[in-house]
Protein backbone atom coordinates (compact mmCIF):
# COMPACT_ATOMS: atom_id res chain seq x y z
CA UNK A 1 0.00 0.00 0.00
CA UNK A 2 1.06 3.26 -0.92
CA UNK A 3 1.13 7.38 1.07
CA UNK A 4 -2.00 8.70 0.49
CA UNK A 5 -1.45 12.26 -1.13
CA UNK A 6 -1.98 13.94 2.26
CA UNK A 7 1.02 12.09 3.62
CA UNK A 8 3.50 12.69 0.34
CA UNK A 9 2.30 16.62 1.05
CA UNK A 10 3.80 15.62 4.64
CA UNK A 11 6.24 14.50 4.02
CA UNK A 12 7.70 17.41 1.71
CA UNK A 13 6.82 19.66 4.43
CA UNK A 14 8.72 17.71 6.56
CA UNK A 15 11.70 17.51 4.88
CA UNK A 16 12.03 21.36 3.86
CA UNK A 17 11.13 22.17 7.29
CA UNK A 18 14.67 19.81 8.42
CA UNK A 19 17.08 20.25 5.52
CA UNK A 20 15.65 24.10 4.39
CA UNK A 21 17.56 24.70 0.71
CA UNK A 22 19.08 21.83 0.79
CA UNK A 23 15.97 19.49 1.08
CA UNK A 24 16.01 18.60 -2.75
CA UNK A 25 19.55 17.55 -2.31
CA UNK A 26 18.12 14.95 0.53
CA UNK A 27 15.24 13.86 -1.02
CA UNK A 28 17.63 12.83 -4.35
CA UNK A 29 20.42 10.94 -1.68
CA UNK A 30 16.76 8.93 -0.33
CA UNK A 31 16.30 8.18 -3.62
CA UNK A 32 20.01 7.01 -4.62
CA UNK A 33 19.95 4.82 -1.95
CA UNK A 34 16.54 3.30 -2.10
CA UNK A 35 17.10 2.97 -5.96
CA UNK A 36 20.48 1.23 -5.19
CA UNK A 37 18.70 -0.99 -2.60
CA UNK A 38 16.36 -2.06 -5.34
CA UNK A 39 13.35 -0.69 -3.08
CA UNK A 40 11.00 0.11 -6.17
CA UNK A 41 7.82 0.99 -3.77
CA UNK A 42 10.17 3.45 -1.70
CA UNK A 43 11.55 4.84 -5.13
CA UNK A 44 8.26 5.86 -6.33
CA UNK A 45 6.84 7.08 -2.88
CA UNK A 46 10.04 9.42 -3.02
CA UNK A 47 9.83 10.39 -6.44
CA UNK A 48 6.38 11.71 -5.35
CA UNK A 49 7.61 13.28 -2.78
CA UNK A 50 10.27 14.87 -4.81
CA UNK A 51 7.57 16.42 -7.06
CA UNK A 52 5.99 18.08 -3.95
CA UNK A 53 9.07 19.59 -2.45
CA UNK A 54 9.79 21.30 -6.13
CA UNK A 55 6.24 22.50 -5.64
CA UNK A 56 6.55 23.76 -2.22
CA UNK A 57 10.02 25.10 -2.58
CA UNK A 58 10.79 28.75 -4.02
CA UNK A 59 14.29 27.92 -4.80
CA UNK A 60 15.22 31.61 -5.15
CA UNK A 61 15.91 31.76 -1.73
CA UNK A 62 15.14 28.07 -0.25
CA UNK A 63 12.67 29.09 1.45
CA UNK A 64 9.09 27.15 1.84
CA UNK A 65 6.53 28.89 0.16
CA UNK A 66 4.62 28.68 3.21
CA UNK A 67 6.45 30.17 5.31
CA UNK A 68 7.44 33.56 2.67
């Protein structure tokens, strides 16, 4: 079973609110290691999650959108 889209949202959230500017950077490591690991349901569930964070992010000046 997969995140519903409530938890991806989440867990972007979650991620920019620990790593700031440089959560794209740790949601691409997640995904180089769950790729390596040959985790394929983790992969995608990260990949979604990557698509959020670009959505959330203003990369300008790393800053959640949320919180500008």
């Amino acid at each position: 079973m997969g995140l519903s889209d409530w938890e991806i949202w989440a867990c972007a959230q979650k991620a920019i609110e620990q790593h700031g500017a440089k959560a794209p950077m740790h949601v691409a490591d997640r995904l180089g290691s769950l790729t390596a690991a040959g985790d394929l349901c983790g992969v995608a569930a990260w990949q979604a999650i990557a698509a959020k964070v670009d959505q959330l992010m203003d990369y300008r000046n790393g800053i959640a959108l949320s919180r500008q």
